[in-house]
N, C-alpha and C. Protein backbone atom coordinates (compact mmCIF):
# COMPACT_ATOMS: atom_id res chain seq x y z
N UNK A 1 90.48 109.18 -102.08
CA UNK A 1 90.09 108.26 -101.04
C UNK A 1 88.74 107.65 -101.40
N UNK A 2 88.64 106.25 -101.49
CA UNK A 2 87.39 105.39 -101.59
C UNK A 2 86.62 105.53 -99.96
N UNK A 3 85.43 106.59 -100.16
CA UNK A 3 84.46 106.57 -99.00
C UNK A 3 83.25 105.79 -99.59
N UNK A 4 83.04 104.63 -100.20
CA UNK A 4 82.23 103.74 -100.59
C UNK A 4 82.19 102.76 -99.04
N UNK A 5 83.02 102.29 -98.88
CA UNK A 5 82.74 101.39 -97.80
C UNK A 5 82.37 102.48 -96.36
N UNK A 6 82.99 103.39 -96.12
CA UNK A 6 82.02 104.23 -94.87
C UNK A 6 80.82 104.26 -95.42
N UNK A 7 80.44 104.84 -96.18
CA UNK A 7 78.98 105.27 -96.79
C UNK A 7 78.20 103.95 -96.43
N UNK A 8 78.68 103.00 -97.10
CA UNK A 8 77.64 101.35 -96.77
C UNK A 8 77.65 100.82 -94.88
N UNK A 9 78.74 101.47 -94.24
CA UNK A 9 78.69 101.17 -93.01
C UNK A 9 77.87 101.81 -92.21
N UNK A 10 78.07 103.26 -92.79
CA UNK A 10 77.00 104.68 -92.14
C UNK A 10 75.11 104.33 -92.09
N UNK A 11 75.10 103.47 -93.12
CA UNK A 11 73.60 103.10 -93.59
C UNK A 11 73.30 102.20 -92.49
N UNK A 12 72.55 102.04 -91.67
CA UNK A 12 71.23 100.65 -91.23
C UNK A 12 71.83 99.85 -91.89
N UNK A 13 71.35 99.64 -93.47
CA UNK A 13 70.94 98.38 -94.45
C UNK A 13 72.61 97.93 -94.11
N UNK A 14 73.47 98.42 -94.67
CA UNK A 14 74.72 98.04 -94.62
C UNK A 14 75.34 97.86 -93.35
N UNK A 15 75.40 98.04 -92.26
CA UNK A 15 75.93 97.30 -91.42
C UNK A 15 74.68 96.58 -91.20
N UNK A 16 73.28 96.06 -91.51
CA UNK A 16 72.38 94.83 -90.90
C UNK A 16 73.29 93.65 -92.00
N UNK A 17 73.25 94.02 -93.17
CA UNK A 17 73.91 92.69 -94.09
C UNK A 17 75.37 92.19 -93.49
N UNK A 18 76.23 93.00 -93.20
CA UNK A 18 77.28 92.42 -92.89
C UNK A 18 77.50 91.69 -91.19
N UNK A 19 76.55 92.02 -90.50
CA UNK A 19 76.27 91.55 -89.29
C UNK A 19 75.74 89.82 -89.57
N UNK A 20 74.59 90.23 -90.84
CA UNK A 20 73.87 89.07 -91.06
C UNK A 20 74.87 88.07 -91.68
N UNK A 21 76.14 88.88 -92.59
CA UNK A 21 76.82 87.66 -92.80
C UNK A 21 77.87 87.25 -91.87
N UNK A 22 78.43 87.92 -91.31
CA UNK A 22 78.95 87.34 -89.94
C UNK A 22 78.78 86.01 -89.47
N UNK A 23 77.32 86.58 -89.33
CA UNK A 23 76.36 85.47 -88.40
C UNK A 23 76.40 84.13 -88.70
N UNK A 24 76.33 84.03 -90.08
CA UNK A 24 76.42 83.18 -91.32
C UNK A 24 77.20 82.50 -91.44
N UNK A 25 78.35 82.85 -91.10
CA UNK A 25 80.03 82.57 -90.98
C UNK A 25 80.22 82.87 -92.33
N UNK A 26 79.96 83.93 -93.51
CA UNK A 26 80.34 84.01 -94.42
C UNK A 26 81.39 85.02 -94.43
N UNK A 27 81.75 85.38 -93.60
CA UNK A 27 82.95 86.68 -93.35
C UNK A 27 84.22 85.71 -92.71
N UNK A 28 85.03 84.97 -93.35
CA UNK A 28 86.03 84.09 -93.02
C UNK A 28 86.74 85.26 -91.69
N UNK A 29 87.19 84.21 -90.60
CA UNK A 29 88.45 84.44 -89.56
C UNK A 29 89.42 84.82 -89.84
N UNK A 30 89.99 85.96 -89.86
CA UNK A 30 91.66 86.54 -90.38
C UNK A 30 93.00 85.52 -89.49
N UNK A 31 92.28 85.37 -88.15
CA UNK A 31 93.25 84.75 -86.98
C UNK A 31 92.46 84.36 -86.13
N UNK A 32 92.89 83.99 -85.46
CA UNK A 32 92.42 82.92 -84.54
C UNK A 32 93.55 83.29 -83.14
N UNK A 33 93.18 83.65 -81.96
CA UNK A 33 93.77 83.38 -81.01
C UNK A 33 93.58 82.65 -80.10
N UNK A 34 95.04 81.91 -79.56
CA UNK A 34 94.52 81.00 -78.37
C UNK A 34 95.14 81.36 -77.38
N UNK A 35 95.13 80.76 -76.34
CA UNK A 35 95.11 81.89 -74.66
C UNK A 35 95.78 80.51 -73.91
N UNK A 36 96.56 79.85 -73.44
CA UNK A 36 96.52 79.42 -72.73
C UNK A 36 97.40 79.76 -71.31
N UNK A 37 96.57 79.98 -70.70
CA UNK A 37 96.83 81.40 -69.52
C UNK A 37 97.87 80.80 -68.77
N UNK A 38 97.45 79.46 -68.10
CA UNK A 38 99.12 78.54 -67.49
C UNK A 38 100.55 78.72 -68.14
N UNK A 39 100.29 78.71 -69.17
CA UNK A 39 101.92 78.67 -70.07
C UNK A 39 102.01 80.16 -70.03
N UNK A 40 101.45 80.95 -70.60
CA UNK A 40 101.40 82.69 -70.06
C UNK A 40 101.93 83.25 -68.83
N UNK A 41 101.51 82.27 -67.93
CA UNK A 41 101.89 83.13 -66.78
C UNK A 41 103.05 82.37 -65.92
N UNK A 42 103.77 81.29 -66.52
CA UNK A 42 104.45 80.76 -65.86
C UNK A 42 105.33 81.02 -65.84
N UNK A 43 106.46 80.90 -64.89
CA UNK A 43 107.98 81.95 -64.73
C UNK A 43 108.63 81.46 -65.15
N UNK A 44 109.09 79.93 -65.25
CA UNK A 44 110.28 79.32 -66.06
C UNK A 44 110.18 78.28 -66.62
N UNK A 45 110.93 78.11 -67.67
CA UNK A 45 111.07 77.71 -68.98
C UNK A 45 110.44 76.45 -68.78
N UNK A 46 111.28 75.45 -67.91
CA UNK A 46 110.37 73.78 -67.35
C UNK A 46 108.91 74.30 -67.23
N UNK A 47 108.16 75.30 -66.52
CA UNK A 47 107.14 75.27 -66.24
C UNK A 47 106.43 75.51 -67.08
N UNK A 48 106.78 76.71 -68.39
CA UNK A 48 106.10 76.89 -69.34
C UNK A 48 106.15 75.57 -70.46
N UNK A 49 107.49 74.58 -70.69
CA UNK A 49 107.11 73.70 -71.10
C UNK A 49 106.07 72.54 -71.08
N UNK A 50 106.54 72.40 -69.57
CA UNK A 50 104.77 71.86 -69.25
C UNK A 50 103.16 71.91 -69.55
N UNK A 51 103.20 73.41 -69.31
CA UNK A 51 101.63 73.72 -69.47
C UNK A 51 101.76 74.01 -71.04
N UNK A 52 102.68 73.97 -72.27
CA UNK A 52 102.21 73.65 -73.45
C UNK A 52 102.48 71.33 -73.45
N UNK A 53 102.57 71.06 -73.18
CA UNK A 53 102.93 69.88 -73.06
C UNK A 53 103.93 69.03 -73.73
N UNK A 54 104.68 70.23 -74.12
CA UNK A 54 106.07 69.84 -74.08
C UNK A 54 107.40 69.84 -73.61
N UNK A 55 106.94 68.18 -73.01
CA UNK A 55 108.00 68.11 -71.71
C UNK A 55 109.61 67.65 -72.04
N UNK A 56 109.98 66.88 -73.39
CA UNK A 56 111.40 66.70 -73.48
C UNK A 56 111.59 67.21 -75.20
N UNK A 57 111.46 68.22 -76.00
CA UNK A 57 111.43 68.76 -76.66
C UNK A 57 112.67 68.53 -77.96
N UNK A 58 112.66 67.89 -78.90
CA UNK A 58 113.94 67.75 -79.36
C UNK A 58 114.40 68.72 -80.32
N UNK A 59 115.67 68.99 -80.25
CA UNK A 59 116.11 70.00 -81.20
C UNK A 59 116.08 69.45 -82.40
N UNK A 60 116.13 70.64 -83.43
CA UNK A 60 115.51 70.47 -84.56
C UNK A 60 116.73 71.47 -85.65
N UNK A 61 116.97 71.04 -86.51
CA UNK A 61 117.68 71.48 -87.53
C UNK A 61 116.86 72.59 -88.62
N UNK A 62 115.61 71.55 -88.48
CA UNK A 62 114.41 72.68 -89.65
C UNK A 62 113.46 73.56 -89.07
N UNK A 63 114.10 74.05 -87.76
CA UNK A 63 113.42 74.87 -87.22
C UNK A 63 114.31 75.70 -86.73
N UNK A 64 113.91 77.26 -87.28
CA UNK A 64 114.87 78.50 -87.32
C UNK A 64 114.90 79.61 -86.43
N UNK A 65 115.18 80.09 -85.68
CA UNK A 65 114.99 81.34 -84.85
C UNK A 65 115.55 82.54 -85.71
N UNK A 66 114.74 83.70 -86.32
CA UNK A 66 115.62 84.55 -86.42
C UNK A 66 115.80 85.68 -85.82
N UNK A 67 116.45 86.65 -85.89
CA UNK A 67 116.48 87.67 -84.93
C UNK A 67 118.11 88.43 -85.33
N UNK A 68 118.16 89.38 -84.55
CA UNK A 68 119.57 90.38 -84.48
C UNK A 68 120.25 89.81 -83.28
N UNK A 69 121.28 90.00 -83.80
CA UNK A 69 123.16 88.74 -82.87
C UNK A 69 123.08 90.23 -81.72
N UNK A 70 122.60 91.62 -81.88
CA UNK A 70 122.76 92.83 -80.89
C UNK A 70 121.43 93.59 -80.76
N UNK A 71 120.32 93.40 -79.76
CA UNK A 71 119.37 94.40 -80.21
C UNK A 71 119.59 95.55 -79.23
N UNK A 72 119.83 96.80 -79.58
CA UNK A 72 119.92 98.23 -79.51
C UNK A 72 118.95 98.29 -78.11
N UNK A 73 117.56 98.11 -78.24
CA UNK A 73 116.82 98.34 -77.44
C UNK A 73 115.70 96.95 -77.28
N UNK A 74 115.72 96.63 -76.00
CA UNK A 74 115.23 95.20 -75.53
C UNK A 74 113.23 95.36 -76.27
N UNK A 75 113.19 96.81 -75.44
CA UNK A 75 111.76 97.08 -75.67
C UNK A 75 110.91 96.69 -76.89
N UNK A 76 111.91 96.43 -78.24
CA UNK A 76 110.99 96.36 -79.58
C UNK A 76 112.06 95.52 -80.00
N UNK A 77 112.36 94.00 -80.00
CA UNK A 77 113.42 92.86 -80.41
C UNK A 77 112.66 92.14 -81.55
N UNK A 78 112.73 92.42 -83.29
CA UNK A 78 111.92 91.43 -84.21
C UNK A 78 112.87 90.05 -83.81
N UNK A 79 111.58 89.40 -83.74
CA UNK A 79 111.99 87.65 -83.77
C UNK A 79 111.03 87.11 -84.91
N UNK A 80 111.48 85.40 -85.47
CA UNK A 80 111.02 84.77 -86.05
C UNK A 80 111.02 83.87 -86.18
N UNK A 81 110.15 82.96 -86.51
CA UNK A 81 110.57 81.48 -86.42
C UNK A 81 109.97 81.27 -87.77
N UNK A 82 110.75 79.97 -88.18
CA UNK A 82 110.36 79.22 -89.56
C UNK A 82 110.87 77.84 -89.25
N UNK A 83 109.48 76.81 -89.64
CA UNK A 83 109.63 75.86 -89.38
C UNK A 83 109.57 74.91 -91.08
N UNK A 84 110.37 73.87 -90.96
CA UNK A 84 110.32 72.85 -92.19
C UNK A 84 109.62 72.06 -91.73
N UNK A 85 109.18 71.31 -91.05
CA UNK A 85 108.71 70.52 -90.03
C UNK A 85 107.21 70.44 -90.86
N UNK A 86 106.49 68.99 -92.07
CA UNK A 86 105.41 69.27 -92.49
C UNK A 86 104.46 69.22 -91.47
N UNK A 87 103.56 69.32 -91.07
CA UNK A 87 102.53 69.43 -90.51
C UNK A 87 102.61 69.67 -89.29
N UNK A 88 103.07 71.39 -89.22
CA UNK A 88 103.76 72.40 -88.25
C UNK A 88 101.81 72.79 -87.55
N UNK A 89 101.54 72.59 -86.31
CA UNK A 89 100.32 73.42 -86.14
C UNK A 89 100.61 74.01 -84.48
N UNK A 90 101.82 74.61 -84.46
CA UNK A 90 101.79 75.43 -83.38
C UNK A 90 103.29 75.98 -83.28
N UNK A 91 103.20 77.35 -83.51
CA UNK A 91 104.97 77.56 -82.95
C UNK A 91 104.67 78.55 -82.04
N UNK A 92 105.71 78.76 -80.89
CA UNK A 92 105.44 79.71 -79.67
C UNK A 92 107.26 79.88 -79.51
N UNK A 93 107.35 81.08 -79.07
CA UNK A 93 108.44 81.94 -79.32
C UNK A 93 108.76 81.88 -77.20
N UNK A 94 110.00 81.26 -76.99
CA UNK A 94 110.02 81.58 -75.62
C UNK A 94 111.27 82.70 -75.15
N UNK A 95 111.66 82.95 -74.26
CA UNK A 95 112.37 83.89 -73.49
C UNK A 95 112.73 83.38 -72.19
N UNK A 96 114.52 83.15 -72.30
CA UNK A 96 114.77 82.39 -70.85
C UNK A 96 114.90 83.26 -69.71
N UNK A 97 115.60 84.66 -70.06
CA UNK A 97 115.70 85.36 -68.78
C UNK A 97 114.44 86.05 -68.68
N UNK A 98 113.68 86.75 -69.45
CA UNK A 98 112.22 87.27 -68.92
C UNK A 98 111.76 87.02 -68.21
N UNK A 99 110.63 87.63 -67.38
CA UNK A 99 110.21 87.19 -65.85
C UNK A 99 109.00 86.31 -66.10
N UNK A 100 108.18 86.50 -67.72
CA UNK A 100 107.35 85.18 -68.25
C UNK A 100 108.19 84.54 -69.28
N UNK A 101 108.52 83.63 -69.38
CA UNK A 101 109.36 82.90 -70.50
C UNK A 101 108.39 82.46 -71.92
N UNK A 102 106.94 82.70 -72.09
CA UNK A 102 106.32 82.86 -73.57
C UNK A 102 105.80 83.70 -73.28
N UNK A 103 106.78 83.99 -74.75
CA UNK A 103 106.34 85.63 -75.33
C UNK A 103 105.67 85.81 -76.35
N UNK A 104 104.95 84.73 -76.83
CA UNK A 104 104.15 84.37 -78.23
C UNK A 104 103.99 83.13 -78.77
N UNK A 105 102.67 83.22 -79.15
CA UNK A 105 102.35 81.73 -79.57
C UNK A 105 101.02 81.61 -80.66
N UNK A 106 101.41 81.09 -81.42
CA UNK A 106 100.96 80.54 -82.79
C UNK A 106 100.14 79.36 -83.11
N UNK A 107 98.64 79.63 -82.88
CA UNK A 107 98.04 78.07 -83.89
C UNK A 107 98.47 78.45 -85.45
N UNK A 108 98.68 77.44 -86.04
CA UNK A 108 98.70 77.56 -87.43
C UNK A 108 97.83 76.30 -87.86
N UNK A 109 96.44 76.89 -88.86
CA UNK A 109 95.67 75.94 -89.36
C UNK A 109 96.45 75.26 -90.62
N UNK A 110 95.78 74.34 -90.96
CA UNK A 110 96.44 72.91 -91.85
C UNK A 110 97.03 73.62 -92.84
N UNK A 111 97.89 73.59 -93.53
CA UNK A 111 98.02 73.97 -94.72
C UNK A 111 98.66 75.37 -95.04
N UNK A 112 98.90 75.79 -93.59
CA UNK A 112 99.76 77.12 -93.37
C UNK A 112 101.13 77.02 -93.35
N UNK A 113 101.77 78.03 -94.19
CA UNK A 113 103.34 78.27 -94.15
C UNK A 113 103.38 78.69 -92.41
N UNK A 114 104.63 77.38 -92.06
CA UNK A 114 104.75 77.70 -90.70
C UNK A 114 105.85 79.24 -90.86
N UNK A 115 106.10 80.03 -90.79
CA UNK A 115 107.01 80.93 -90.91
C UNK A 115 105.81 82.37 -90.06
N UNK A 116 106.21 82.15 -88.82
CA UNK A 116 105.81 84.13 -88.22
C UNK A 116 106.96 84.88 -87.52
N UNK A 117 106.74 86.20 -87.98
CA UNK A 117 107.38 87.06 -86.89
C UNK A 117 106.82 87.76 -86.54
N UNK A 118 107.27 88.57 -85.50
CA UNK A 118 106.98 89.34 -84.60
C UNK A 118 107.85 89.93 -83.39
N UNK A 119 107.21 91.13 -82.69
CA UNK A 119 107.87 91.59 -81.98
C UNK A 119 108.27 91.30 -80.59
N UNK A 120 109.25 91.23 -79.89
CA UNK A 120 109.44 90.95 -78.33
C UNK A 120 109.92 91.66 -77.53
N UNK A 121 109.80 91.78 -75.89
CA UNK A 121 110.28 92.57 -75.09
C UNK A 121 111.14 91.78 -74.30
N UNK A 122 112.68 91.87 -74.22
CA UNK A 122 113.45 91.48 -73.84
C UNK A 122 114.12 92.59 -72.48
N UNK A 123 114.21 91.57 -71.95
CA UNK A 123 114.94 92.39 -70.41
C UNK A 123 116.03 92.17 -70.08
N UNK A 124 116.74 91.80 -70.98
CA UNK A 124 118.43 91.28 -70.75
C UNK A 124 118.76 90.43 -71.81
N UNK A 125 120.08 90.41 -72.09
CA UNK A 125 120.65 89.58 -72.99
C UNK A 125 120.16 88.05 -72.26
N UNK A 126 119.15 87.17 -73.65
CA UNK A 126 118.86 85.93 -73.44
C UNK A 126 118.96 84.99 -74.50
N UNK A 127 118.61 83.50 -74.47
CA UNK A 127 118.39 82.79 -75.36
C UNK A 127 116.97 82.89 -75.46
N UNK A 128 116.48 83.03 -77.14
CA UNK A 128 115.47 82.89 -77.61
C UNK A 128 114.87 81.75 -77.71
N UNK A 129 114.07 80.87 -77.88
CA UNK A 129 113.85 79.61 -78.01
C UNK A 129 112.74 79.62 -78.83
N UNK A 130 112.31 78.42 -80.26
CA UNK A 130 111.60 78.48 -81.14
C UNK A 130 111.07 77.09 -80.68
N UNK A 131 109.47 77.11 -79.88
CA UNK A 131 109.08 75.42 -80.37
C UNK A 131 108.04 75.24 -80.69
N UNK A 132 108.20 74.73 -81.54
CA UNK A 132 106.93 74.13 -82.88
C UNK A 132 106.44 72.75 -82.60
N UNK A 133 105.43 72.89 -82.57
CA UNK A 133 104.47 71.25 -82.64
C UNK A 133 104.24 71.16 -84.32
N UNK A 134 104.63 69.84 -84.30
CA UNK A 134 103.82 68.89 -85.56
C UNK A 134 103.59 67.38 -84.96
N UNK A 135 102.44 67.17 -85.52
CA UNK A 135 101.83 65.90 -85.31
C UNK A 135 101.45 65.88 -83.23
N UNK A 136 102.32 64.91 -82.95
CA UNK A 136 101.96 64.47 -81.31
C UNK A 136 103.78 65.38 -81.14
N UNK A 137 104.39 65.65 -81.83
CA UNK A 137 105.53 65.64 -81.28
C UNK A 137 106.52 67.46 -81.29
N UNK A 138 107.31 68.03 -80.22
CA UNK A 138 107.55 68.89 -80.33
C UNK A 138 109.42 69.28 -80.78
N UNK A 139 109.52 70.07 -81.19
CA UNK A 139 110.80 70.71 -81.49
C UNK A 139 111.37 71.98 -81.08
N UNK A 140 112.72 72.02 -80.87
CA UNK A 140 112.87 72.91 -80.38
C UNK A 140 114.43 74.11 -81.36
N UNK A 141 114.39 75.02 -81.74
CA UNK A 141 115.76 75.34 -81.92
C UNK A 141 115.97 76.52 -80.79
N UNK A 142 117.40 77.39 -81.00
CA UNK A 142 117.43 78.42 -79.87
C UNK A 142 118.41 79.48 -81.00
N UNK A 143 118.52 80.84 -80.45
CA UNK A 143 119.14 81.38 -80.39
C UNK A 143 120.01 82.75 -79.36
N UNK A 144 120.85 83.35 -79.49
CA UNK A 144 121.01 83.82 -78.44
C UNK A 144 121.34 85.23 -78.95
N UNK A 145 120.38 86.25 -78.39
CA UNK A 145 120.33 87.74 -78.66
C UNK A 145 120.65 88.51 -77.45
N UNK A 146 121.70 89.82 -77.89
CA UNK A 146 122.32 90.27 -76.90
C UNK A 146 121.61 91.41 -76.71
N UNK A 147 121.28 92.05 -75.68
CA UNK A 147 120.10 93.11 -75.93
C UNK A 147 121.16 94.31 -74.77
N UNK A 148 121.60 95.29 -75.15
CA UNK A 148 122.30 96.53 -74.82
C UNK A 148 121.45 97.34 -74.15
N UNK A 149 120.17 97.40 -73.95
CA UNK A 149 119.47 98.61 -73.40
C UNK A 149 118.18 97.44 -73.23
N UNK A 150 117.76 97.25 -71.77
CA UNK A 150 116.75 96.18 -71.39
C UNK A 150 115.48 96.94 -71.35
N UNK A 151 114.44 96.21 -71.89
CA UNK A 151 113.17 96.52 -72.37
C UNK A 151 112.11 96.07 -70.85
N UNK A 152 112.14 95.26 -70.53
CA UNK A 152 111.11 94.53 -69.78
C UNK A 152 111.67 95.30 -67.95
N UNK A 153 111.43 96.72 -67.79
CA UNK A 153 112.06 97.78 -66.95
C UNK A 153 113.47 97.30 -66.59
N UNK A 154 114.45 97.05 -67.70
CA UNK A 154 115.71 97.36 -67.10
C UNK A 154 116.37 99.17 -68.00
């Protein structure tokens, strides 16, 4: 086991430099999160489209949902989206029967492979929904996962 980096953290000197580069902005951002609490907390799908501001959303061929056709248990459902779409800078993962319909959401800075996954809590067999912003304009694909044992207290 490399205890080089505890040792430099344990020190004063070593955590004052890395504070100082922080400060600096020389310690690059891994991620970036954004919050937007309206679309978070809104109950259905029109409403959460709204508060991201996408109000007539067109389906999209180069934009992928993936996921399992049966998930076992709602509580831990991998989803994914991958977008072709060049200059992809937002995908958010929705949920129609859930009691919040976004269940995740994605800035992606310039020049990023639009492609994330991640995990979801599903409370019943639903359609998934993938929509990605590029440019002024949004997209949408769907899929539909059957979930046998409901996560979100069923």
């Amino acid at each position: 086991m490399n205890n080089q980096r505890r040792n430099v953290l344990k020190t004063g000197t070593g955590a004052a430099v890395l504070g100082a580069l922080a400060a600096a902005g020389m310690i690059p951002n891994v991620a970036l999160a954004a919050w937007n609490k309206a679309a978070f907390e809104a109950k259905s799908m029109a409403d959460t489209l709204k508060a991201l501001g996408a109000v007539q959303p067109a389906d999209s061929s180069d934009v992928q949902v993936t996921g399992p056709d049966i998930a076992e248990n709602g509580a831990v459902v991998p989803v994914g989206v991958d977008s072709k779409i060049a200059g992809t800078t937002m995908v958010a993962i929705l949920i129609d029967k859930n009691p919040n319909a976004l269940a995740a959401s994605f800035m992606l800075p310039a020049g990023t492979e639009a492609n994330v996954q991640t995990r979801v809590k599903m409370g019943q067999t639903s359609n998934v929904y993938a929509l990605v912003k590029a440019g002024d304009k949004f997209y949408m694909a769907t899929k539909e996962i059957k979930v046998t044992l409901g996560g979100c207290g069923g």
